[in-house]
C-alpha atoms as a PDB file:
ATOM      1  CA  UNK A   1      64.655  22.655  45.212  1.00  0.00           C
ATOM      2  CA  UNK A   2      66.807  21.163  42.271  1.00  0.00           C
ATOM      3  CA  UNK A   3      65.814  21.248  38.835  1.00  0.00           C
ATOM      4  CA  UNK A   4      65.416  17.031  38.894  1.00  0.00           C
ATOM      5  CA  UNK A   5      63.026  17.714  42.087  1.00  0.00           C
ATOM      6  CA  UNK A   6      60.755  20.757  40.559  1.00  0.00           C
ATOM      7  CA  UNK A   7      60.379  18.823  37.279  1.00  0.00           C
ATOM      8  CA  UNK A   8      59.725  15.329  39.145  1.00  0.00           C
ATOM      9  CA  UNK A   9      56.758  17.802  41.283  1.00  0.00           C
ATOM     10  CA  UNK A  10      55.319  19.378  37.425  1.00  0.00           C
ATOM     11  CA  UNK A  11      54.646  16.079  36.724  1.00  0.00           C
ATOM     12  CA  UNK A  12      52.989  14.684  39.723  1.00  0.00           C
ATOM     13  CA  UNK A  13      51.081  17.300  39.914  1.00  0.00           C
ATOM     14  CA  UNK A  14      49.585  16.684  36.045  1.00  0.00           C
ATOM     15  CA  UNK A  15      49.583  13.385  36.823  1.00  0.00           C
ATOM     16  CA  UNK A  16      47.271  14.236  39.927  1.00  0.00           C
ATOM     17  CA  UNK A  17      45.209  16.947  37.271  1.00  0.00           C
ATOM     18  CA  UNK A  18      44.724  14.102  35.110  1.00  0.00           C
ATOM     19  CA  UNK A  19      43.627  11.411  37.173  1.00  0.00           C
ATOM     20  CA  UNK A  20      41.143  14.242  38.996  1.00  0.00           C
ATOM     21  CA  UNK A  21      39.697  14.917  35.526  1.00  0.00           C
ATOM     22  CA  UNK A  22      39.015  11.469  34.534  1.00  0.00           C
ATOM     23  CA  UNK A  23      37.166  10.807  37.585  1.00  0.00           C
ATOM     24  CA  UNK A  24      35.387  13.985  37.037  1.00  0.00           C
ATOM     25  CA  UNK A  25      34.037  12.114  33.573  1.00  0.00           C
ATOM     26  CA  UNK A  26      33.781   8.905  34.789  1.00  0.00           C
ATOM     27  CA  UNK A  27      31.025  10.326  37.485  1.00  0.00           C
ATOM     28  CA  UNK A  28      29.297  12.711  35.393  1.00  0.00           C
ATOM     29  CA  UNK A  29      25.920  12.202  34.377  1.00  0.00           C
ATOM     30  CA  UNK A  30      24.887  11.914  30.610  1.00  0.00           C
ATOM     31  CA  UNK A  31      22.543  15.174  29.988  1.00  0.00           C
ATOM     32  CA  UNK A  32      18.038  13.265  30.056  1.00  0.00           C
ATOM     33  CA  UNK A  33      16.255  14.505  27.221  1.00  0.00           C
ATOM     34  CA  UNK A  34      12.318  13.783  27.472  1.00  0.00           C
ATOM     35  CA  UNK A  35      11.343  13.732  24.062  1.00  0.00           C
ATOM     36  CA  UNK A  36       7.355  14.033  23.517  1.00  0.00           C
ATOM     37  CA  UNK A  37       5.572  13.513  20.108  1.00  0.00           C
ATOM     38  CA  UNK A  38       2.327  15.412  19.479  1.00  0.00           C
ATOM     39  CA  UNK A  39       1.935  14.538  15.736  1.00  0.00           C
ATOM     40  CA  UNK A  40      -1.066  12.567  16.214  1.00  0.00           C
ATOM     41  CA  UNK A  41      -2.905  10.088  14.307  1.00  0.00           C
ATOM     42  CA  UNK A  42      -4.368  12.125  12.080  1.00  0.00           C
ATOM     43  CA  UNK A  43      -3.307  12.286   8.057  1.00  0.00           C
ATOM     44  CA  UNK A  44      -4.651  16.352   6.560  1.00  0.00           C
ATOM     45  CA  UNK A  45      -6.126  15.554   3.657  1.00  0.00           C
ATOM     46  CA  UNK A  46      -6.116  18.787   1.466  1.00  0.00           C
ATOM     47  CA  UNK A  47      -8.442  18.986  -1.951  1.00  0.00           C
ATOM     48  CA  UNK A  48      -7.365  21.862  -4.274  1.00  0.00           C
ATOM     49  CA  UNK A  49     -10.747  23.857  -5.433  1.00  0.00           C
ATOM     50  CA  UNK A  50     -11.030  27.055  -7.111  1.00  0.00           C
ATOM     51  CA  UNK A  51     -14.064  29.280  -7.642  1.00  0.00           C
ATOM     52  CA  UNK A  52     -14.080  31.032 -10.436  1.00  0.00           C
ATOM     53  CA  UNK A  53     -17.177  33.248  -9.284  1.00  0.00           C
ATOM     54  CA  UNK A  54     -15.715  34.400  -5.901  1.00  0.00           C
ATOM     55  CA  UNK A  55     -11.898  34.176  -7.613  1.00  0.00           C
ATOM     56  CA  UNK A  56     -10.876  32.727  -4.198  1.00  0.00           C
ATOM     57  CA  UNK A  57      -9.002  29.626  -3.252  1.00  0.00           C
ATOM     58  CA  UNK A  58     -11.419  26.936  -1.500  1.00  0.00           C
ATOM     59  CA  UNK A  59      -9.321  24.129  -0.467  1.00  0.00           C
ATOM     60  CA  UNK A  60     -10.700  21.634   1.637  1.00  0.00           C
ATOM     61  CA  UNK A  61      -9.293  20.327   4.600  1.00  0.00           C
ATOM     62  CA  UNK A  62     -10.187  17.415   6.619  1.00  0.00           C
ATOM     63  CA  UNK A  63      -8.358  14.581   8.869  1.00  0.00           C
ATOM     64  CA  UNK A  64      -8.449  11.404   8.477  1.00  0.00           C
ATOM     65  CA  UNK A  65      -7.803   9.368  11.309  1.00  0.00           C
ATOM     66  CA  UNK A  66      -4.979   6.763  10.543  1.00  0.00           C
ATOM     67  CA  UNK A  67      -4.731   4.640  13.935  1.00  0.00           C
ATOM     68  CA  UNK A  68      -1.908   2.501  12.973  1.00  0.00           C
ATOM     69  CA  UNK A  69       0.149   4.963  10.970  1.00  0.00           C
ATOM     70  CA  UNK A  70       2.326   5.408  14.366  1.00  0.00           C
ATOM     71  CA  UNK A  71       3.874   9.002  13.042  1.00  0.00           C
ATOM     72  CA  UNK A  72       4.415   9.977  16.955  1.00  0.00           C
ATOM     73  CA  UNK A  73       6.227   5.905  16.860  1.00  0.00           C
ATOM     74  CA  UNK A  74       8.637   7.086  14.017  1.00  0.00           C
ATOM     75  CA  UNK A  75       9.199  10.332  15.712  1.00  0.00           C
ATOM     76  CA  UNK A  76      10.530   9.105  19.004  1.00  0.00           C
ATOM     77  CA  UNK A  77      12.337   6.650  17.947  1.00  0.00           C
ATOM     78  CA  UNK A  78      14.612   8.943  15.439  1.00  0.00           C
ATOM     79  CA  UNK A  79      14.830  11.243  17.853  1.00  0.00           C
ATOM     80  CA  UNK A  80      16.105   8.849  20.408  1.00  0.00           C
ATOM     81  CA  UNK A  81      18.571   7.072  18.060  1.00  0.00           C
ATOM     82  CA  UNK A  82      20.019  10.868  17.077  1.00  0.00           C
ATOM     83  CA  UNK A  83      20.292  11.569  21.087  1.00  0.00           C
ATOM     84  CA  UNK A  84      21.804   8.487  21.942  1.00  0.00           C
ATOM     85  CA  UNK A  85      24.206   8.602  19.174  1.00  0.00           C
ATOM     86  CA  UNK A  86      25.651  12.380  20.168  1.00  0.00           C
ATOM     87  CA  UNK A  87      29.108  13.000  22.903  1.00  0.00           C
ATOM     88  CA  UNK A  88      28.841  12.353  26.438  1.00  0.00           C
ATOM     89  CA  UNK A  89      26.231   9.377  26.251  1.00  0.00           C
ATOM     90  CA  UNK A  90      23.339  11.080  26.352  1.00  0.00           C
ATOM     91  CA  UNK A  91      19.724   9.580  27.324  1.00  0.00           C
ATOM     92  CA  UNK A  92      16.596   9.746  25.563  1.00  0.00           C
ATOM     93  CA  UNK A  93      13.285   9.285  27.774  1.00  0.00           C
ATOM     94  CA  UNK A  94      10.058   9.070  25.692  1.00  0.00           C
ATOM     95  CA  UNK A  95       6.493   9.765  26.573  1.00  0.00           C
ATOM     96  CA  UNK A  96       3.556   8.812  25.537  1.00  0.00           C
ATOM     97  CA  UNK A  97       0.754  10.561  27.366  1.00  0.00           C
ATOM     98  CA  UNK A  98      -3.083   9.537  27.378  1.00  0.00           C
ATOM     99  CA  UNK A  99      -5.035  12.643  24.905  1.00  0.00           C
ATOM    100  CA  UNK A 100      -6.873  13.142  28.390  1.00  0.00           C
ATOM    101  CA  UNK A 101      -3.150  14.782  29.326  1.00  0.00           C
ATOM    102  CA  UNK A 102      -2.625  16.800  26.115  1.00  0.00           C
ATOM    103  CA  UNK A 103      -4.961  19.710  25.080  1.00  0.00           C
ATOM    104  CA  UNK A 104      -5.995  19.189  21.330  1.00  0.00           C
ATOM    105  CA  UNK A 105      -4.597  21.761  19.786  1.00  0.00           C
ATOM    106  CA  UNK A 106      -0.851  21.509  20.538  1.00  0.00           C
ATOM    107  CA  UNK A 107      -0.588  25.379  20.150  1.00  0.00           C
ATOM    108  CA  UNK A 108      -2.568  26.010  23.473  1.00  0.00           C
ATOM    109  CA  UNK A 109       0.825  24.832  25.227  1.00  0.00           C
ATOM    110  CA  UNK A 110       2.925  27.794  23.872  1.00  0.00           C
ATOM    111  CA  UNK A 111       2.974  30.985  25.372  1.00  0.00           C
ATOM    112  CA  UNK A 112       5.600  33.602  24.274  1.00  0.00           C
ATOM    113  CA  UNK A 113       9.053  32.341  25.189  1.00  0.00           C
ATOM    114  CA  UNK A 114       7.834  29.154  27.539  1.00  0.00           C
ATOM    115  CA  UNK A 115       6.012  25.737  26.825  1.00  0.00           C
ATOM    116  CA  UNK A 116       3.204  24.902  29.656  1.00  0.00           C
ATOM    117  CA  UNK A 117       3.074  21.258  29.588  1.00  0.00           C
ATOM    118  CA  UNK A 118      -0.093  19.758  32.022  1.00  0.00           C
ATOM    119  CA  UNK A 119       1.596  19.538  35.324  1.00  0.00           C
ATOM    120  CA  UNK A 120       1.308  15.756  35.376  1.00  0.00           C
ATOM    121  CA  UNK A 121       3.836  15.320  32.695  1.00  0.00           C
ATOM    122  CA  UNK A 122       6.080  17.946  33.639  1.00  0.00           C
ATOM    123  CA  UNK A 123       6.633  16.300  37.188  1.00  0.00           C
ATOM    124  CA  UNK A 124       7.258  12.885  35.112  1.00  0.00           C
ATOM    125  CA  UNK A 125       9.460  14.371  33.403  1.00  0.00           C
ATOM    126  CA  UNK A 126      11.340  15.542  36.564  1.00  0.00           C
ATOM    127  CA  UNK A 127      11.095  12.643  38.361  1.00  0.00           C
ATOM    128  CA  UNK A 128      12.603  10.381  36.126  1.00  0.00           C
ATOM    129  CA  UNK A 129      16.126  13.405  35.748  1.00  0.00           C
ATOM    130  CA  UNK A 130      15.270  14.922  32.300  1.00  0.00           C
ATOM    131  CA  UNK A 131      16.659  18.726  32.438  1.00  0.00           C
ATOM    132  CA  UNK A 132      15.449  19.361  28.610  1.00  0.00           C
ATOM    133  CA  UNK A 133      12.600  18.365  26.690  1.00  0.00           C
ATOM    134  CA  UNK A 134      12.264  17.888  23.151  1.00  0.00           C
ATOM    135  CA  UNK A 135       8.707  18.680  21.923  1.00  0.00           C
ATOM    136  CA  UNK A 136       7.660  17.594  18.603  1.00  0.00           C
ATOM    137  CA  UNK A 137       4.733  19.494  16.836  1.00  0.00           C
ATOM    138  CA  UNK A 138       2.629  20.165  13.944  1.00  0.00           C
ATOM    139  CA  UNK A 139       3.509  23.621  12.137  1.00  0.00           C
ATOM    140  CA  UNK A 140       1.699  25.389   9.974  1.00  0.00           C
ATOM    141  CA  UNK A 141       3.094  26.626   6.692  1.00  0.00           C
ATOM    142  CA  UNK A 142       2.235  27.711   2.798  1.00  0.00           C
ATOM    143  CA  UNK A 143       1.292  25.106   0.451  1.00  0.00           C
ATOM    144  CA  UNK A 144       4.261  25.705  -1.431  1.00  0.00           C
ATOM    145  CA  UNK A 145       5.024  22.384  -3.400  1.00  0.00           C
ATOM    146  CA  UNK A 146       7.798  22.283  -5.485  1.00  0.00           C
ATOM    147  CA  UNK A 147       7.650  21.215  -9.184  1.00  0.00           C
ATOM    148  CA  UNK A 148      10.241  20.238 -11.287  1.00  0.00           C
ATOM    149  CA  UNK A 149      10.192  23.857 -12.605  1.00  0.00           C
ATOM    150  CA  UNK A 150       8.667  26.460 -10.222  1.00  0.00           C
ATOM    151  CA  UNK A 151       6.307  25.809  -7.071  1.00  0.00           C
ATOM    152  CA  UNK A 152       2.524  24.777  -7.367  1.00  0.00           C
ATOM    153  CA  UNK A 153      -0.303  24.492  -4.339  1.00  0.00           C
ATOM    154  CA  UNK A 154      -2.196  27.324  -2.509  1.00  0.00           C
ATOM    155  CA  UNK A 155      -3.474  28.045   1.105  1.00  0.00           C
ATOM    156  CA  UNK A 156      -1.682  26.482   4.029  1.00  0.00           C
ATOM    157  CA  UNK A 157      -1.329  22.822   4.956  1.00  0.00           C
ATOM    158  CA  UNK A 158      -0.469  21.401   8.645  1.00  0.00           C
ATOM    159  CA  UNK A 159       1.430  18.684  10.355  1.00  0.00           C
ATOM    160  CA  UNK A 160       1.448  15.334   8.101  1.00  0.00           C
ATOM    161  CA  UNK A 161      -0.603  14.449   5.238  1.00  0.00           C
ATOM    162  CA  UNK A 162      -1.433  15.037   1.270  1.00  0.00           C
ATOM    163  CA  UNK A 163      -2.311  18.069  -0.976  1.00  0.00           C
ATOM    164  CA  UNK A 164      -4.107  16.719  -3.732  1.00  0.00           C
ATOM    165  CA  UNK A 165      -5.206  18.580  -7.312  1.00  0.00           C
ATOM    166  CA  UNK A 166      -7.105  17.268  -9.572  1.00  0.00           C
ATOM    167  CA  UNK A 167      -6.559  19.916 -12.334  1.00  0.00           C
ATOM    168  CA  UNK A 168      -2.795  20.548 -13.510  1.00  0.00           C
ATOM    169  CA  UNK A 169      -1.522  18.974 -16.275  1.00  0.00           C
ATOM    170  CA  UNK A 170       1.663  16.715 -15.432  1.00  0.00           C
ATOM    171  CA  UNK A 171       4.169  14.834 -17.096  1.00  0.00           C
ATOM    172  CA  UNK A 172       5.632  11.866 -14.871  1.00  0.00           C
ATOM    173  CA  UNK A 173       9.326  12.274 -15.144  1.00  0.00           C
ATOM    174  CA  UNK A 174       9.952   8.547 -15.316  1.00  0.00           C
ATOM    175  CA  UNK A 175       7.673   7.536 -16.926  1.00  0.00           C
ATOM    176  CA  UNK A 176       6.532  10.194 -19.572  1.00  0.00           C
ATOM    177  CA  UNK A 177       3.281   9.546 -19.143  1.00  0.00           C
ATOM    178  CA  UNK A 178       0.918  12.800 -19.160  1.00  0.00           C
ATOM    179  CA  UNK A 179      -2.313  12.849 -16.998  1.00  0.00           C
ATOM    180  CA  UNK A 180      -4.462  15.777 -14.988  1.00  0.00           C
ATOM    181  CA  UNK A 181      -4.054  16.227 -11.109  1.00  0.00           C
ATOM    182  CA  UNK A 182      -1.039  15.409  -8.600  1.00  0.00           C
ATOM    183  CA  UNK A 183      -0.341  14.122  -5.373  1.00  0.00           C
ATOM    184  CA  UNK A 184       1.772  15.976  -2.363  1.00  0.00           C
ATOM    185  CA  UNK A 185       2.745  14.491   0.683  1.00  0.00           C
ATOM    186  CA  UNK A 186       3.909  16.776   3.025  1.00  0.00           C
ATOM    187  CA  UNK A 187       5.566  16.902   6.663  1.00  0.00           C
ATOM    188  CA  UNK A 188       5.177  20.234   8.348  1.00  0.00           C
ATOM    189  CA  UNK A 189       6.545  20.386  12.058  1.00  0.00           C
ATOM    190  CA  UNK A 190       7.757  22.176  14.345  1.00  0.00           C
ATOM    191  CA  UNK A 191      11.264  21.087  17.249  1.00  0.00           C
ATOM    192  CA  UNK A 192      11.235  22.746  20.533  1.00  0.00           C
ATOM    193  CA  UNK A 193      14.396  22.358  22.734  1.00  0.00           C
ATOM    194  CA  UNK A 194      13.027  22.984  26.891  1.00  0.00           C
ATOM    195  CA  UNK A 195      14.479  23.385  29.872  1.00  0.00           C
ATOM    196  CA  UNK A 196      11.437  21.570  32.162  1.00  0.00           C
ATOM    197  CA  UNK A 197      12.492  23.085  35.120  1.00  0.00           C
ATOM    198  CA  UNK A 198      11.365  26.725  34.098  1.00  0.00           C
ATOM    199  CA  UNK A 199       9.278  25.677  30.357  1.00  0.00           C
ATOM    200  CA  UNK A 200      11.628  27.910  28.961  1.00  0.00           C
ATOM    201  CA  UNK A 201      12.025  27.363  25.111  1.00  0.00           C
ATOM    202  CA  UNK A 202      16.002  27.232  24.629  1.00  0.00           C
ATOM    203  CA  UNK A 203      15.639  26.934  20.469  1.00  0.00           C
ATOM    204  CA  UNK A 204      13.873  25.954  17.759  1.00  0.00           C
ATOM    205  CA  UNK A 205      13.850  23.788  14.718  1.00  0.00           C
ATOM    206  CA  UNK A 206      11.525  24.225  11.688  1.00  0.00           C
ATOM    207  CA  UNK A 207      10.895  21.339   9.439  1.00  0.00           C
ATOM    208  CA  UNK A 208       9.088  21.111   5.840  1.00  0.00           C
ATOM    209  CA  UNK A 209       9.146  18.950   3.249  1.00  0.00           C
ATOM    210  CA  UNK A 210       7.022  17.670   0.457  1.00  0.00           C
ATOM    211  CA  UNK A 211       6.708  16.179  -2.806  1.00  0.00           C
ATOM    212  CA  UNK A 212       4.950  15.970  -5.533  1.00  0.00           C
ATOM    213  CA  UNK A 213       3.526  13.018  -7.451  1.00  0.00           C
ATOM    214  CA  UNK A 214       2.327  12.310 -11.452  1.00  0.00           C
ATOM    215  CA  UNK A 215       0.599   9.019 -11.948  1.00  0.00           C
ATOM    216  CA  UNK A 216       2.838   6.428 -13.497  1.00  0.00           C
ATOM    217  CA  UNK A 217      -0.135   5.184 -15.762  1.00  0.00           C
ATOM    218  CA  UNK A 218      -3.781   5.459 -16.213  1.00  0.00           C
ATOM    219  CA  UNK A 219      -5.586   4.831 -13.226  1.00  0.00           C
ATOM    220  CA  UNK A 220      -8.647   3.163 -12.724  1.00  0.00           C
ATOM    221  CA  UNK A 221     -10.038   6.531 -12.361  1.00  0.00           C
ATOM    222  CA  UNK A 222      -9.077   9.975 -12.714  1.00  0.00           C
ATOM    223  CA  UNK A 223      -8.460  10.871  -9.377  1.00  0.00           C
ATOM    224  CA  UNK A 224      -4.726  11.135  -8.596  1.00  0.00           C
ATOM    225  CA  UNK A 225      -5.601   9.964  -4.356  1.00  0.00           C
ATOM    226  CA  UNK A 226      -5.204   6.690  -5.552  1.00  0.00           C
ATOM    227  CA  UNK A 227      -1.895   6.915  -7.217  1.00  0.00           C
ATOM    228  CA  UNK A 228      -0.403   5.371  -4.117  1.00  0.00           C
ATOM    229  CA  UNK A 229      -2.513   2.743  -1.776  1.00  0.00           C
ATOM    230  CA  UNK A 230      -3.224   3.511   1.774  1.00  0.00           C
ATOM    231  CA  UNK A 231      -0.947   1.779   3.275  1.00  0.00           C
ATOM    232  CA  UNK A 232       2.363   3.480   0.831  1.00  0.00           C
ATOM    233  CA  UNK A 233       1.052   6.938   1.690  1.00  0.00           C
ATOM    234  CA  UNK A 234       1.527   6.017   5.726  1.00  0.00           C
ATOM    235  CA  UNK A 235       4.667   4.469   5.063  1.00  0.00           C
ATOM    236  CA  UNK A 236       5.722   7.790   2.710  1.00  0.00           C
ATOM    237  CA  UNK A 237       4.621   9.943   5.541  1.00  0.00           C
ATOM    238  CA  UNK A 238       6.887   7.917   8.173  1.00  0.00           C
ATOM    239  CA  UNK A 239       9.866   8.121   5.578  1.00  0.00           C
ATOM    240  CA  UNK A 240       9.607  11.623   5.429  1.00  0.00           C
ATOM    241  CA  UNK A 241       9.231  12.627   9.276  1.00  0.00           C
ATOM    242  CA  UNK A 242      12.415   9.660   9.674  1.00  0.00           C
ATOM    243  CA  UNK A 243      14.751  11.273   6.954  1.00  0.00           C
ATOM    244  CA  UNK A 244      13.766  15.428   8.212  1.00  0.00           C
ATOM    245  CA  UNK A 245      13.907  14.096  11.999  1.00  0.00           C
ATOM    246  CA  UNK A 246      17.964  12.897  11.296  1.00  0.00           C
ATOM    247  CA  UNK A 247      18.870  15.862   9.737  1.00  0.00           C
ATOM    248  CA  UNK A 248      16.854  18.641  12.215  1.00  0.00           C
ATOM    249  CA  UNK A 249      17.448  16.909  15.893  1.00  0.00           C
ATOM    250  CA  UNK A 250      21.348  17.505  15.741  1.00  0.00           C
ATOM    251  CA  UNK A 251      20.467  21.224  14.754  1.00  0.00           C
ATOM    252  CA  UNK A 252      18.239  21.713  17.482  1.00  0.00           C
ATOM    253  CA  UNK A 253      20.488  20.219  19.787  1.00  0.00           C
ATOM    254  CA  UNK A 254      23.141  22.713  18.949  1.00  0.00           C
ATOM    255  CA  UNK A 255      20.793  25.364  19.438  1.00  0.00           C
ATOM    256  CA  UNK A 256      20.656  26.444  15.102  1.00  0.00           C
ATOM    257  CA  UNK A 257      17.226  27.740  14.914  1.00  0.00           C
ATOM    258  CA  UNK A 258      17.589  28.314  11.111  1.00  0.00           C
ATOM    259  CA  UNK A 259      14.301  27.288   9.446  1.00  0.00           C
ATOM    260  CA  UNK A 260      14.691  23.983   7.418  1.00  0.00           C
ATOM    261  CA  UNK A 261      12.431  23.819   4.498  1.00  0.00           C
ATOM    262  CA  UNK A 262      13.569  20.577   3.307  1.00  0.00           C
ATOM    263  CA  UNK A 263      14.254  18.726   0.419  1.00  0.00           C
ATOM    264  CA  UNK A 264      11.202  19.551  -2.092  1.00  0.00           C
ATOM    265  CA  UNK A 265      11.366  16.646  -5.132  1.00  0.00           C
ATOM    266  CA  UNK A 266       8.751  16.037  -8.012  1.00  0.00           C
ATOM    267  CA  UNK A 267       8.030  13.594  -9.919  1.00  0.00           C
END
């Protein structure tokens, strides 16, 4: 074979390579993700006490169902607009199962290394191509609320909601004005990347953030809960989960299980 004939056969044959490989692309299948939210409706609602006689922290906790606060909402959709946005054109399938589906503590659906979703949603999740699942969950962690100088809080908070103390002197930063008591919102959660085949957990992604609110002026009384109206706290929640849920799903994609404790502000 000449030299003109063995270089005219190199190049058919990466011209033959190359054609091969782009029809290799152009009939693969973007990677399913089945992303499920199990936030909830519920905002924690956390009030700071301390006993002096037992010297022990007694923070109450209860929930306070929020129907329309759609935190689950906020959560699929970021999560589907980080997906979608990645290489390779992947898909984002979101679920919403009934609470008869979903036992109601999230927790129960760990076990060691694997997630046990109820079999019903499992075989949707099959059915419809998803290989990996993205599970979205509350996490529990300290009540460690940053200050402008040092931390503040005690005891543990949960999922979405507010810490609220009634006691510690603050300065609003933008407003100089000095009252007693402070309000936290907080967004504790927990990623898991699944392969739904086998439950196996492939990574996971911590998430935490809170801050941690003077009132601007007097109030019309001293209790710091009402330094923002219902409906800003839910919309405060939803910004947090949105801004944590950009910055954590790409992580967790990539398999970085590095804990993210957020970006802690006062103010």
């Amino acid at each position: 074979m000449t030299r003109s004939l063995a270089l005219f056969a190199i190049a058919i044959s990466a011209l033959l390579q190359l054609h091969t490989a782009r029809a290799d692309e152009a009939t693969k299948v973007p990677p399913r993700y089945a992303v499920l939210s199990l936030i909830g409706e519920n905002m924690e609602v956390i009030g700071y006490r301390w006993s002096i006689a037992s010297n022990l922290n007694q923070n109450e906790h209860s929930a306070m169902p929020v129907p329309d606060a759609g935190f689950d909402a906020t959560a699929l959709r970021t999560a589907q607009e980080v997906i979608q946005a990645g290489e390779g054109k992947p898909q984002a399938l979101l679920y919403a199962p009934t609470n008869h589906q979903l036992p109601e503590d999230p927790a129960s659906l760990f076990h060691e290394s694997k997630v046990e979703l109820p079999a019903d949603v499992a075989q949707a999740m099959q059915k419809d191509g998803a290989s990996y699942a993205l599970l979205i969950t509350r996490r529990r962690h300290d009540a460690d609320l940053q200050m402008r100088h040092g931390q503040t809080g005690s005891g543990h908070l949960e999922g979405v909601g507010y810490y609220v103390d009634q006691n510690k002197h603050m300065i609003n930063q933008q407003t100089h004005f000095e009252s007693r008591g402070f309000l936290a919102p907080y967004v504790s959660l927990q990623l898991s990347l699944i392969d739904v085949a086998s439950g196996k957990i492939i990574a996971k992604r911590e998430i935490y953030r809170s801050a941690t609110l003077a009132a601007p002026g007097a109030l019309e009384t001293n209790n710091p809960w009402f330094i923002l109206d219902e409906s800003r706290k839910v919309a405060r929640l939803n910004r947090m989960i949105e801004v944590e849920m950009k910055k954590a799903v790409p992580l967790l994609l990539k398999h970085d299980e590095r804990p993210d404790d957020g970006d802690k502000s006062s103010s």
